[in-house]
PDB file of N, CA and C in Angstrom:
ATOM      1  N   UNK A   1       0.825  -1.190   0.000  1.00  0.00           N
ATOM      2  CA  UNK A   1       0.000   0.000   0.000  1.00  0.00           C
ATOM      3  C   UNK A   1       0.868   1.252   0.000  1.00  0.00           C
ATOM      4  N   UNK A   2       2.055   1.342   0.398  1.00  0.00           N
ATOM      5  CA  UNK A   2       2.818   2.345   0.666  1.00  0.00           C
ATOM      6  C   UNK A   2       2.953   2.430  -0.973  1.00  0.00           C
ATOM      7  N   UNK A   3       3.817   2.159  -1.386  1.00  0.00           N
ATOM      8  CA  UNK A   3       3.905   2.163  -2.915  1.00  0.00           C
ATOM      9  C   UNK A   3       3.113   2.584  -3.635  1.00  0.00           C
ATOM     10  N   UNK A   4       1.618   2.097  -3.443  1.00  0.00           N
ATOM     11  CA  UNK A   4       0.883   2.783  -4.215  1.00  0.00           C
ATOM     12  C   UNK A   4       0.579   4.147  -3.881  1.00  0.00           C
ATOM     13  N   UNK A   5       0.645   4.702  -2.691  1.00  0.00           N
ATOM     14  CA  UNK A   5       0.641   5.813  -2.083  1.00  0.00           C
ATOM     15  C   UNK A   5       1.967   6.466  -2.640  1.00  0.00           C
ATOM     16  N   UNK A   6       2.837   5.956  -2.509  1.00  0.00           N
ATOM     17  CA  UNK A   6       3.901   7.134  -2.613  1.00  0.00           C
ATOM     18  C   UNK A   6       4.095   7.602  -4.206  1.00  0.00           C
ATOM     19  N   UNK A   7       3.391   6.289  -4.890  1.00  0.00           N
ATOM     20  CA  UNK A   7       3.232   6.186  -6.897  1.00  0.00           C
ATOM     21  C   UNK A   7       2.416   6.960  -6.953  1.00  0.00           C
ATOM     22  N   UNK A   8       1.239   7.556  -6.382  1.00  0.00           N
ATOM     23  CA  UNK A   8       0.012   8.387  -7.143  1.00  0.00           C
ATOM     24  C   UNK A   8       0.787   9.779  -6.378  1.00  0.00           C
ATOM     25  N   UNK A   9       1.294  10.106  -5.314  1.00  0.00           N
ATOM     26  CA  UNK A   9       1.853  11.626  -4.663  1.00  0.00           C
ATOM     27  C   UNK A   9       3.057  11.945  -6.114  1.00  0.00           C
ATOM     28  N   UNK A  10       3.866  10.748  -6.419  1.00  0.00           N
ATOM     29  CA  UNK A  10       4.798  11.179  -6.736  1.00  0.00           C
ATOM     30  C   UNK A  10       4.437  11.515  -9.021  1.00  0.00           C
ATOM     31  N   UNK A  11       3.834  10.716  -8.871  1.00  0.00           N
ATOM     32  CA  UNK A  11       3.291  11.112 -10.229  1.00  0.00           C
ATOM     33  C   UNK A  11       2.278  12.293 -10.059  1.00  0.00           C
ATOM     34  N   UNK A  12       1.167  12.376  -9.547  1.00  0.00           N
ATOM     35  CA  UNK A  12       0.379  13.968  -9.264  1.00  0.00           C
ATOM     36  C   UNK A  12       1.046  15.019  -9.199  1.00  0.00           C
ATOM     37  N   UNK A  13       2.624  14.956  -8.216  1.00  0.00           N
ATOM     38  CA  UNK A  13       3.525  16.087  -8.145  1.00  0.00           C
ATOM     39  C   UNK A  13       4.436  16.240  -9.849  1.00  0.00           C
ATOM     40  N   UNK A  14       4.290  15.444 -10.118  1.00  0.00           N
ATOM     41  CA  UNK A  14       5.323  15.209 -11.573  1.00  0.00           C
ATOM     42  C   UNK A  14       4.231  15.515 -12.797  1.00  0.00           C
ATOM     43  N   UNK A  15       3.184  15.159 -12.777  1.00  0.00           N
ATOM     44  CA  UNK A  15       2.138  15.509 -13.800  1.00  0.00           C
ATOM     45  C   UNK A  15       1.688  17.510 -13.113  1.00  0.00           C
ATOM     46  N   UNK A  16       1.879  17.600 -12.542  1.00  0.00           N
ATOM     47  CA  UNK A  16       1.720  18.935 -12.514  1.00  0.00           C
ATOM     48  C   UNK A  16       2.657  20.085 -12.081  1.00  0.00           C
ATOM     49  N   UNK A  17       4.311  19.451 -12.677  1.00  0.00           N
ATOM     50  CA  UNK A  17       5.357  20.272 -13.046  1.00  0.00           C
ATOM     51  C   UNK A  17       5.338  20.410 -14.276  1.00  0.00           C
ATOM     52  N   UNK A  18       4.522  19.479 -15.056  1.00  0.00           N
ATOM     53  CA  UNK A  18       4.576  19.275 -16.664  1.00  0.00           C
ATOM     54  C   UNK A  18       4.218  20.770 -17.102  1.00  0.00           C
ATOM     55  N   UNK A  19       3.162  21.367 -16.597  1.00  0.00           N
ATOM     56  CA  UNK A  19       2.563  22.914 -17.682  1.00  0.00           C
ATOM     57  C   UNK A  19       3.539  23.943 -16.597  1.00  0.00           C
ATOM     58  N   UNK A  20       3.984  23.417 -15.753  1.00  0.00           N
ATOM     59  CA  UNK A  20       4.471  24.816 -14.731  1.00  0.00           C
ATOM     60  C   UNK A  20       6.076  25.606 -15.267  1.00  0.00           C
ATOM     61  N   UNK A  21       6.066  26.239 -15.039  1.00  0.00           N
ATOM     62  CA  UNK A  21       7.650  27.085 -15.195  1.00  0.00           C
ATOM     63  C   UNK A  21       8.650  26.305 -14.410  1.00  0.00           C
ATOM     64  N   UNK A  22       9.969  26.665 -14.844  1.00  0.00           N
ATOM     65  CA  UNK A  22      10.863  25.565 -14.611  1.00  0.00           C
ATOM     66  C   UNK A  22      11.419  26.019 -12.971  1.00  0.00           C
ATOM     67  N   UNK A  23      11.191  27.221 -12.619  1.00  0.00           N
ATOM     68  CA  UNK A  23      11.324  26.863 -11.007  1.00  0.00           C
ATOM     69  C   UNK A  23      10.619  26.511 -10.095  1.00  0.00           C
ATOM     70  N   UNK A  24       8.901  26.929 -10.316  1.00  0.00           N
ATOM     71  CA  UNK A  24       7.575  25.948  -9.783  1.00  0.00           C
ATOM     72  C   UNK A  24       8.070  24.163 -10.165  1.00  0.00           C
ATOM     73  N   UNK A  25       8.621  24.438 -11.005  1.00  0.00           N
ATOM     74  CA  UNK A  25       8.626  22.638 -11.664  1.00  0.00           C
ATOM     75  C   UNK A  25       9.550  22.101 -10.577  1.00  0.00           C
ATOM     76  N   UNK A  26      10.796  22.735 -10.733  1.00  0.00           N
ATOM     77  CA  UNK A  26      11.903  21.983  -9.553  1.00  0.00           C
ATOM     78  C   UNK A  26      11.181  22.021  -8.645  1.00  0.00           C
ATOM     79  N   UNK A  27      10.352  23.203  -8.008  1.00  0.00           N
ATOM     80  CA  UNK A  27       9.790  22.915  -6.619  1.00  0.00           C
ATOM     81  C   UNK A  27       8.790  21.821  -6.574  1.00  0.00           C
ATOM     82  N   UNK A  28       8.649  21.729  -7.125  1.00  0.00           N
ATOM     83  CA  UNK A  28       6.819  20.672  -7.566  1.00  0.00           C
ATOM     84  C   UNK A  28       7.668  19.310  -7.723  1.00  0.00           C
ATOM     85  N   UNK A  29       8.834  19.099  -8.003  1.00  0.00           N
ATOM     86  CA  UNK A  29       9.605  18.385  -7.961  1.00  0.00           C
ATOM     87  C   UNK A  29      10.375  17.394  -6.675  1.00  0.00           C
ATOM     88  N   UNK A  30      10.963  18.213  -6.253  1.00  0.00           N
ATOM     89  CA  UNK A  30      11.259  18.541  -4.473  1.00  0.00           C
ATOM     90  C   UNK A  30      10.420  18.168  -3.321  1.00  0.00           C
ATOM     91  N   UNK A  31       9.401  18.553  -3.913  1.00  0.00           N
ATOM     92  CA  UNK A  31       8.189  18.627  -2.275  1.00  0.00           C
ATOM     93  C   UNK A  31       8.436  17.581  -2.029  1.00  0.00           C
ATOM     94  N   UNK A  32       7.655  16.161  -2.716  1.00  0.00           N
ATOM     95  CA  UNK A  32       7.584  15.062  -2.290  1.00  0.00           C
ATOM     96  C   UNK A  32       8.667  14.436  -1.293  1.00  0.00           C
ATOM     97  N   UNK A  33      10.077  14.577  -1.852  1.00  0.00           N
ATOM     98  CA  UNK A  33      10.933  14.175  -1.281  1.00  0.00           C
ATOM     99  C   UNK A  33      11.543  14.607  -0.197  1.00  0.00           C
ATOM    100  N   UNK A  34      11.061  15.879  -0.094  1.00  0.00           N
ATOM    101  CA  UNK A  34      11.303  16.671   1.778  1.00  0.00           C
ATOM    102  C   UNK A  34       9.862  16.288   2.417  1.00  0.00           C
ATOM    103  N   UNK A  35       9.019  16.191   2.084  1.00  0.00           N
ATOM    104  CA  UNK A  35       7.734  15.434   2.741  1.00  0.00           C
ATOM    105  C   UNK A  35       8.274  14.101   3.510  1.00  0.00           C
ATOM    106  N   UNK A  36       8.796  13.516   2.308  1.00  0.00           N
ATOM    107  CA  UNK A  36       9.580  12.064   2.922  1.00  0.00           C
ATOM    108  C   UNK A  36      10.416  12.142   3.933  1.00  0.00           C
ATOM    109  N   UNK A  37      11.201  12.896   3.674  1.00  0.00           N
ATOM    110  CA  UNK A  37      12.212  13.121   4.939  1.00  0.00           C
ATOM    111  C   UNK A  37      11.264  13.803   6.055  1.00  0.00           C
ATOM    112  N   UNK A  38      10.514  14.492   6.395  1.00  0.00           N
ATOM    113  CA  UNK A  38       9.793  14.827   7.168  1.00  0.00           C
ATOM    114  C   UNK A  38       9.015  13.390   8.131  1.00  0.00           C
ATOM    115  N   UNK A  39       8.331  12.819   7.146  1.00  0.00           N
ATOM    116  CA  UNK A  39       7.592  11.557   7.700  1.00  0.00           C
ATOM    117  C   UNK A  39       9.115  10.742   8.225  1.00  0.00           C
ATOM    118  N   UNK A  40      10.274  10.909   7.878  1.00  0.00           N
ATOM    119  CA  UNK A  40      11.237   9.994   8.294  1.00  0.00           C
ATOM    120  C   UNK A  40      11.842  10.403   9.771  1.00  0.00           C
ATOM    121  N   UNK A  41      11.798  11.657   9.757  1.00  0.00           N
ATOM    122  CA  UNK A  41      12.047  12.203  10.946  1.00  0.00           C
ATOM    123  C   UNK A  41      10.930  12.342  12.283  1.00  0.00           C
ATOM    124  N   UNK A  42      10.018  12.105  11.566  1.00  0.00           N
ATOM    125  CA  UNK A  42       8.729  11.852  12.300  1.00  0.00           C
ATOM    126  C   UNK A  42       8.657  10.815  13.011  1.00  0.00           C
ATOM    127  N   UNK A  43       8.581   9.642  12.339  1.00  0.00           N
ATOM    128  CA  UNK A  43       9.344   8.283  12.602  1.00  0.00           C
ATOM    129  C   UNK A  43      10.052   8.340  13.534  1.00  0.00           C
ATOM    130  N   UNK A  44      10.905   8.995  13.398  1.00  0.00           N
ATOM    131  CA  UNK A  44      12.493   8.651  14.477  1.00  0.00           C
ATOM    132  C   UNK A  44      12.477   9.237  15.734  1.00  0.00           C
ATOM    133  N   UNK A  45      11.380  10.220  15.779  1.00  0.00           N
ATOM    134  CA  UNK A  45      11.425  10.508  17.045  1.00  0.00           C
ATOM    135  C   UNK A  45      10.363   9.847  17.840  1.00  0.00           C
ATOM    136  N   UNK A  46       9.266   9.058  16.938  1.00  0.00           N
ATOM    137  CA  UNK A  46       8.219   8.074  17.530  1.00  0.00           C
ATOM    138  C   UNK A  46       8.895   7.104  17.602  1.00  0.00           C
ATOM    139  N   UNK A  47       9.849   6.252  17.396  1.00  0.00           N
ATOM    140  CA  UNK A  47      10.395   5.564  17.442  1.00  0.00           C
ATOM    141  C   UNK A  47      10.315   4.032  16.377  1.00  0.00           C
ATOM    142  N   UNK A  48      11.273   3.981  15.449  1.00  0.00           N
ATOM    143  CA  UNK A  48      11.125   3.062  14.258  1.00  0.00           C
ATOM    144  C   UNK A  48      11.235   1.848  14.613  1.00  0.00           C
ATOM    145  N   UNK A  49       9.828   1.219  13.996  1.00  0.00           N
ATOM    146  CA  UNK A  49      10.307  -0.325  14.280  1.00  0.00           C
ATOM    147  C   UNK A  49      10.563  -0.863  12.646  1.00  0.00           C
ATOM    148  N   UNK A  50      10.830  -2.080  12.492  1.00  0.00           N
ATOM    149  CA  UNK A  50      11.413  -2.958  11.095  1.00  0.00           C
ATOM    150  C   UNK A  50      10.094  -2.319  10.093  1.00  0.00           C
ATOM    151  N   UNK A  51       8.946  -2.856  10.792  1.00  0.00           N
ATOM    152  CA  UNK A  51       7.866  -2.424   9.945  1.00  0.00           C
ATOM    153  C   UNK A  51       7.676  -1.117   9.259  1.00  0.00           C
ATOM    154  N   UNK A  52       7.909  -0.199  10.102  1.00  0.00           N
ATOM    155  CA  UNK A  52       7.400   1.150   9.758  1.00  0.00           C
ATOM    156  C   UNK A  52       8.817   1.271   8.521  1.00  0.00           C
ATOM    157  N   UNK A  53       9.960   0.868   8.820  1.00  0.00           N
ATOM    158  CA  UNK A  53      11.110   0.938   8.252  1.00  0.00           C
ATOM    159  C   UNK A  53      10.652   0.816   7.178  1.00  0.00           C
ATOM    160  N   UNK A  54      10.279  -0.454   6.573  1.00  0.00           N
ATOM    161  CA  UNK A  54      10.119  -1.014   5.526  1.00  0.00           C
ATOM    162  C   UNK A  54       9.122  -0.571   4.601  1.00  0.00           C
ATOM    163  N   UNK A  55       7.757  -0.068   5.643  1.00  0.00           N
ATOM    164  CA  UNK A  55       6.948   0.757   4.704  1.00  0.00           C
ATOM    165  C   UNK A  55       7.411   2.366   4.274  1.00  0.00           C
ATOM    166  N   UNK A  56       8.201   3.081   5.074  1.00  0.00           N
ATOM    167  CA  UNK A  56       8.801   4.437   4.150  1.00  0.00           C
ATOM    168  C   UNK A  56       9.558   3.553   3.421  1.00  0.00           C
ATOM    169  N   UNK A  57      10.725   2.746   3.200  1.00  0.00           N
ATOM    170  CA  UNK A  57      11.322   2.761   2.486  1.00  0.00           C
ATOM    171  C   UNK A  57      10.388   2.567   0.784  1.00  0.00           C
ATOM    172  N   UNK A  58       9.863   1.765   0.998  1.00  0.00           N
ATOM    173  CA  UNK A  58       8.184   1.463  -0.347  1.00  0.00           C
ATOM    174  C   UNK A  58       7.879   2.376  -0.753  1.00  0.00           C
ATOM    175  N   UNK A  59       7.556   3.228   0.247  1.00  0.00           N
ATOM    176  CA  UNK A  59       7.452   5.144  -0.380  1.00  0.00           C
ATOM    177  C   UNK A  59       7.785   5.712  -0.625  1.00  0.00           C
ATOM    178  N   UNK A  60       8.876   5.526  -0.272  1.00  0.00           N
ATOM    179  CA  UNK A  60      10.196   6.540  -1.017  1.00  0.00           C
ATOM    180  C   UNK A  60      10.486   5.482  -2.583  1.00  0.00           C
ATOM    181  N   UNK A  61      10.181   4.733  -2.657  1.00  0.00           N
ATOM    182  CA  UNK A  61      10.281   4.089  -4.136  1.00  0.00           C
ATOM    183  C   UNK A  61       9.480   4.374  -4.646  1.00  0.00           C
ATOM    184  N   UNK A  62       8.136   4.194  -3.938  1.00  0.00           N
ATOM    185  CA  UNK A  62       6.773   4.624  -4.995  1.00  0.00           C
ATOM    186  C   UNK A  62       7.014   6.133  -5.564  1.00  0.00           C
ATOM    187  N   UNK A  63       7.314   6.590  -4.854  1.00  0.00           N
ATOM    188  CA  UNK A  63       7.614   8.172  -4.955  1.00  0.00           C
ATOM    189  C   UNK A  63       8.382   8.653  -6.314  1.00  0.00           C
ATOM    190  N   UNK A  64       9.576   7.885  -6.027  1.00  0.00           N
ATOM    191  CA  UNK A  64      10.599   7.932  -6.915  1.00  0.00           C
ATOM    192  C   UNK A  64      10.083   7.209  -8.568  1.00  0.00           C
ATOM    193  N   UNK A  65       9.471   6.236  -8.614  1.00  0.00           N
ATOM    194  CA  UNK A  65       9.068   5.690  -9.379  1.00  0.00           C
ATOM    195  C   UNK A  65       8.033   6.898 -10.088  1.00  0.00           C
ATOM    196  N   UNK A  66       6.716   7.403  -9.450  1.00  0.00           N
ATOM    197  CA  UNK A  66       6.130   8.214 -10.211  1.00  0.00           C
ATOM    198  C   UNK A  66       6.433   9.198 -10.434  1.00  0.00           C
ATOM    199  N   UNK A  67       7.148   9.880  -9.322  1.00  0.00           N
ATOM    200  CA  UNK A  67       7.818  11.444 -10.366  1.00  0.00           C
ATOM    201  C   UNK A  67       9.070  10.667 -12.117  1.00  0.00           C
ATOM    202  N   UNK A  68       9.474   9.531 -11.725  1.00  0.00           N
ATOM    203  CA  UNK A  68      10.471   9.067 -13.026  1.00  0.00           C
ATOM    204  C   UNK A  68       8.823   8.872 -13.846  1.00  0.00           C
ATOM    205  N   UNK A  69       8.172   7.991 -13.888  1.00  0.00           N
ATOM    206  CA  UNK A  69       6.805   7.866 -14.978  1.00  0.00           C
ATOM    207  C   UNK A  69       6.181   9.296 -15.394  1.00  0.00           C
ATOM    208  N   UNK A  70       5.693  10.219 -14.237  1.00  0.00           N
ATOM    209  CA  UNK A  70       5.966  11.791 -14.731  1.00  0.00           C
ATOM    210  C   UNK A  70       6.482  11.986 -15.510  1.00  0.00           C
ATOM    211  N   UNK A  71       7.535  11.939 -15.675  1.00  0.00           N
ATOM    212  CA  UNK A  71       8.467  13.044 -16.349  1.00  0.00           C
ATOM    213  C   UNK A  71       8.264  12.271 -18.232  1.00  0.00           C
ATOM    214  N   UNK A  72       7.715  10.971 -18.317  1.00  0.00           N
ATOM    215  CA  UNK A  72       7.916  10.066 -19.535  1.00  0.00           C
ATOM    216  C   UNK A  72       6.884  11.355 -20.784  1.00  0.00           C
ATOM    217  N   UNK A  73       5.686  11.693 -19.672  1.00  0.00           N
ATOM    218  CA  UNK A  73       4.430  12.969 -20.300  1.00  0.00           C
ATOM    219  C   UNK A  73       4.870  14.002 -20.920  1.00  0.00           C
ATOM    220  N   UNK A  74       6.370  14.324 -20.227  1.00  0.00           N
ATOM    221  CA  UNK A  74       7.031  16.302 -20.468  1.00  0.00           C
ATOM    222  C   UNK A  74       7.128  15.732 -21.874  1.00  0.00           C
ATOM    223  N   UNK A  75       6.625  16.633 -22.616  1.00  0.00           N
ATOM    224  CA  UNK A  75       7.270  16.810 -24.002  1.00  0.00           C
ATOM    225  C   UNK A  75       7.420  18.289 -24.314  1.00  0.00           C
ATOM    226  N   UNK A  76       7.990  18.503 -23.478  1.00  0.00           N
ATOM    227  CA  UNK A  76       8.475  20.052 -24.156  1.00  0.00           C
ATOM    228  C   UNK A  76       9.395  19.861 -24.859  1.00  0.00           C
ATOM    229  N   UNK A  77       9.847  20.797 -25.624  1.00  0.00           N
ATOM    230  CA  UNK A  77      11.262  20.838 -26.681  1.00  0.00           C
ATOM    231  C   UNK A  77      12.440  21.540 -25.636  1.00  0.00           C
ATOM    232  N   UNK A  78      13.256  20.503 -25.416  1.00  0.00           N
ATOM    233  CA  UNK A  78      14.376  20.632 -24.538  1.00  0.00           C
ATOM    234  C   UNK A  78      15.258  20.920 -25.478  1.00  0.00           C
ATOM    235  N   UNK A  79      16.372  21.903 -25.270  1.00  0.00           N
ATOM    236  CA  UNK A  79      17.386  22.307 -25.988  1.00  0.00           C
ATOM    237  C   UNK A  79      18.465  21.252 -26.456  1.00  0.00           C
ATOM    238  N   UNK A  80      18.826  21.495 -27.664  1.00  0.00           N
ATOM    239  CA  UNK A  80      19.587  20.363 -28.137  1.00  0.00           C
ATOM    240  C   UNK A  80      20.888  20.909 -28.273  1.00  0.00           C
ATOM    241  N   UNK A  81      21.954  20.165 -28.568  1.00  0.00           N
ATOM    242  CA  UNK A  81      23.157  20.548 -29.143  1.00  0.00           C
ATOM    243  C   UNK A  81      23.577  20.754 -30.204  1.00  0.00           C
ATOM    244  N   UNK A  82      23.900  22.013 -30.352  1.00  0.00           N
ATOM    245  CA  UNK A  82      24.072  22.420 -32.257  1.00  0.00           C
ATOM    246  C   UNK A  82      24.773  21.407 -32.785  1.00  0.00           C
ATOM    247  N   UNK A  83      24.635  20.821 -33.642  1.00  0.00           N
ATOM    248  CA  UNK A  83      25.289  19.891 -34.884  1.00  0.00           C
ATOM    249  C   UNK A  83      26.636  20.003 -34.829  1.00  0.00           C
ATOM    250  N   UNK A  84      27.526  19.337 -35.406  1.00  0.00           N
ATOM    251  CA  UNK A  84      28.788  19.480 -35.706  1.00  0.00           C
ATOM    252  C   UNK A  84      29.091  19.579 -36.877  1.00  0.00           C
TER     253      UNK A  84
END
């Protein structure tokens, strides 16, 4: 379940850097993953057991996984390298 949780935050944040300007985008980018660290630090001061371990770690993949599937949508025209 974590996974799928951290796959729909992390693609929603990545599908809606797609129309944004490129410093909303990095930020829209970012959040998720200081969110994570937030819930990780959250954790640590409630105190981590194997379980809880194992489910951030799922989220932080799911996460990672949908902002990478995100980004497959951008089709903007990214600058190329002049020819040789």
């Amino acid at each position: 379940m974590s996974v799928v949780i951290g796959l729909a935050v992390g693609l929603a944040f990545s599908l809606a850097a797609i129309p944004a300007g490129r410093r909303l985008a990095t930020l829209l980018m970012v959040v998720p993953m200081v969110g994570w660290f937030v819930l990780l630090t959250i954790g640590i001061d409630a105190g981590l057991t194997s379980g809880r371990t194992t489910r951030l770690g799922l989220g932080l993949l799911g996460i990672l996984l949908g902002l990478t599937i995100g980004q497959v949508f951008d089709r903007r025209d990214h600058p190329r390298r002049p020819r040789r």
